[in-house]
Protein backbone atom coordinates (compact mmCIF):
# COMPACT_ATOMS: atom_id res chain seq x y z
CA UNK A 1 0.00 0.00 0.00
CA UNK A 2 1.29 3.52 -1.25
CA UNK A 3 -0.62 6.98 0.02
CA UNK A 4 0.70 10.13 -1.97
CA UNK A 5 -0.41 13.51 -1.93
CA UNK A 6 0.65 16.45 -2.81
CA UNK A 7 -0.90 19.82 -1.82
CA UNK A 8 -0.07 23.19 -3.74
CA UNK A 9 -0.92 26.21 -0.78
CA UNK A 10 -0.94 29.77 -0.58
CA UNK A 11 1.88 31.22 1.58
CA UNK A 12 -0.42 31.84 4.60
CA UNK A 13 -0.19 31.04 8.24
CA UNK A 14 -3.61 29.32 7.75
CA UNK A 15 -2.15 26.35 4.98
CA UNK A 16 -0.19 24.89 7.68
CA UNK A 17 -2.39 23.58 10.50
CA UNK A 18 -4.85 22.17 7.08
CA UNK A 19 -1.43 20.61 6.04
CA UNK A 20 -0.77 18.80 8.72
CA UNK A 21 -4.50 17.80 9.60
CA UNK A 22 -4.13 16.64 6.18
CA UNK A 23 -1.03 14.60 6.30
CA UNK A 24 -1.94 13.11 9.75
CA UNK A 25 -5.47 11.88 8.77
CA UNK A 26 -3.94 9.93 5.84
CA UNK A 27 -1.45 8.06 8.19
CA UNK A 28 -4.17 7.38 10.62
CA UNK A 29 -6.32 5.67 7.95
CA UNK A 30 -3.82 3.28 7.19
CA UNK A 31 -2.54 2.82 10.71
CA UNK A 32 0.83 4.51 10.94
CA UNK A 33 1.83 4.10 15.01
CA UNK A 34 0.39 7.31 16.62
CA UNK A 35 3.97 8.45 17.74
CA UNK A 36 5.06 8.23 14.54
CA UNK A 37 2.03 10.23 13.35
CA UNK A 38 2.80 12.88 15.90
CA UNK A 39 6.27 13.21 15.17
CA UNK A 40 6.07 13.08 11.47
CA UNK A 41 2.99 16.03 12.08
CA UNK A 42 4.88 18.52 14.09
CA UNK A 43 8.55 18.17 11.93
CA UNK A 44 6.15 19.00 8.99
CA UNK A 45 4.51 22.18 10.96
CA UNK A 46 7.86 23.32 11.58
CA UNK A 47 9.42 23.01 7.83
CA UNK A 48 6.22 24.89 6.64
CA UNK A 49 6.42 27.39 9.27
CA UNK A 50 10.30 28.14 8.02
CA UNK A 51 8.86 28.73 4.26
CA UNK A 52 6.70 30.94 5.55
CA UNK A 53 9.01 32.68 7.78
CA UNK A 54 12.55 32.40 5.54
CA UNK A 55 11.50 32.17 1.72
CA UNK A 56 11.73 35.18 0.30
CA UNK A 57 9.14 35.81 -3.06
CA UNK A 58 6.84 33.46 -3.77
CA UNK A 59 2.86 33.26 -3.40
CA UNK A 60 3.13 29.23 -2.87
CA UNK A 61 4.58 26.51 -1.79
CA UNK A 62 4.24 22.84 -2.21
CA UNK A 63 3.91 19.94 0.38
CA UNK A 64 4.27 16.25 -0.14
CA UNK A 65 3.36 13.15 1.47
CA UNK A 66 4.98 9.47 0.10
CA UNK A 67 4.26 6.55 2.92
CA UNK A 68 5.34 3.56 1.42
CA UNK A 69 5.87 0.14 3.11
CA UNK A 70 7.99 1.13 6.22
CA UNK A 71 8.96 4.67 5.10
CA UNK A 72 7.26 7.92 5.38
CA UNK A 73 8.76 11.11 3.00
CA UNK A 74 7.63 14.56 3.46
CA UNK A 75 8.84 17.37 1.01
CA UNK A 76 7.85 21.10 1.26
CA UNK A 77 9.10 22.72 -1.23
CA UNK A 78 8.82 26.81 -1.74
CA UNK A 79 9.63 28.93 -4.74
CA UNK A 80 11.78 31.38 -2.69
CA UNK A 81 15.35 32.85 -3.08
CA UNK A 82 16.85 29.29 -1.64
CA UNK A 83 19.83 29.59 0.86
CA UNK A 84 23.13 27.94 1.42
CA UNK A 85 22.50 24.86 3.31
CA UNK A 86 25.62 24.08 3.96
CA UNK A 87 25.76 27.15 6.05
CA UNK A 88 23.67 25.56 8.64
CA UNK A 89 26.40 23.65 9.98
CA UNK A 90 26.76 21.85 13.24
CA UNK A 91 26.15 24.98 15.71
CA UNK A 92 23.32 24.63 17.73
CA UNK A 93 20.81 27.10 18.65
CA UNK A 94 20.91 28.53 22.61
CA UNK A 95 18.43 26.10 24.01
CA UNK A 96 16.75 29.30 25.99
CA UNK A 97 16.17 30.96 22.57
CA UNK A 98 12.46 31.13 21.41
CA UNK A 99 13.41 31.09 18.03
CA UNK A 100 15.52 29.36 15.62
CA UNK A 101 15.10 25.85 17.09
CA UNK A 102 13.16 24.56 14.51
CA UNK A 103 15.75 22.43 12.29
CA UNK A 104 17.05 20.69 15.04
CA UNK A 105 13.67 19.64 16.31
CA UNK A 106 12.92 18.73 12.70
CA UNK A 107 16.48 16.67 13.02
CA UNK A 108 14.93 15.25 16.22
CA UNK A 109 11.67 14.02 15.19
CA UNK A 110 12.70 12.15 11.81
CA UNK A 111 15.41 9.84 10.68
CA UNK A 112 16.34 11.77 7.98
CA UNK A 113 16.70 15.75 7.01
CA UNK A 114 17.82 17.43 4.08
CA UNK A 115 18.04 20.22 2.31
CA UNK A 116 17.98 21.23 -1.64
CA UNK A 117 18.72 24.94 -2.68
CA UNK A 118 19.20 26.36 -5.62
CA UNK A 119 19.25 30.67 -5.38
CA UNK A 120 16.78 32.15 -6.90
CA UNK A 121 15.03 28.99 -7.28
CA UNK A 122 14.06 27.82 -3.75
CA UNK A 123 14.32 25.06 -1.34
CA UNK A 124 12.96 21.61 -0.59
CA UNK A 125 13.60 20.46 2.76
CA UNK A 126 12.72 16.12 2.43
CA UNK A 127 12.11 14.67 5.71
CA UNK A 128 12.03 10.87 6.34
CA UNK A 129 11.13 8.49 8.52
CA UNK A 130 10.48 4.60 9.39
CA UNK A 131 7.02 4.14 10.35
CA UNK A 132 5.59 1.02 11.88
CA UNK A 133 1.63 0.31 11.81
CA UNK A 134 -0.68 -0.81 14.21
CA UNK A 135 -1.67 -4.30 14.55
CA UNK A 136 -4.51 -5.02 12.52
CA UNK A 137 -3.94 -2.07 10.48
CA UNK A 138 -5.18 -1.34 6.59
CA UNK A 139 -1.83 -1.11 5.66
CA UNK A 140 -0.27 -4.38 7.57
CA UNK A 141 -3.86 -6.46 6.36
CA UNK A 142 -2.67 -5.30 2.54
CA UNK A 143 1.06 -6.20 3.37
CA UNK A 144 -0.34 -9.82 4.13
CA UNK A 145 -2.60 -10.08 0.78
């Protein structure tokens, strides 16, 4: 079993509780473990609160959802100015800041976090993770068939 979506949103502060209501309800209908779920949910709030926040130019952005088999891939993907990724390095944010946090939660919550930027072009930040389902699941029923 294979759930893909992909949802084209207007950069507002609105899209992003509807993208991960979105995102979460799909998981949940095939049985993706709750903590997974969760995690998966608020790593996604966070990379589509940084397009809104960091992006530059652009009136949309684009959010995609792959669960496949035991993996889960999440893009968001904006239109924006892009940045050096490379520039994010291995410093970590002052704990008692209030903002800036977000990446490394994002590196917290999934297995997997990258980032593709091209200037003037934009950036896709592609989170992954292994999921596991619920017993008696849709999704471990269809594995069996």
């Amino acid at each position: 079993m294979q759930i893909m979506l992909t949802l084209l949103l207007p950069r507002d502060e609105e899209t992003i509780p509807m993208a991960r209501h979105i995102a979460s309800n799909a998981m949940q209908e095939i049985g993706v473990d709750e903590d997974a779920v969760q995690d998966i949910a608020v790593a996604l709030t966070e990379a589509c609160t940084n397009v809104l926040k960091h992006s530059g130019p652009g009136e949309e952005y684009e959010v995609s959802l792959d669960v496949h088999e035991i993996n889960c891939t999440i893009r968001v993907k904006d239109t924006g100015r892009g940045f050096d990724s490379a520039s994010l390095g291995p410093n970590r944010t002052d704990i008692s800041s209030e903002q800036g946090r977000g990446i490394e939660l994002m590196q917290a919550l999934v297995d997997r976090v990258r980032f593709t930027s091209k200037p003037e072009a934009g950036t896709v930040v592609h989170l992954e993770k292994v999921v596991a389902y619920g017993a008696g699941s849709l999704a471990e029923r269809s594995s069996r068939a």
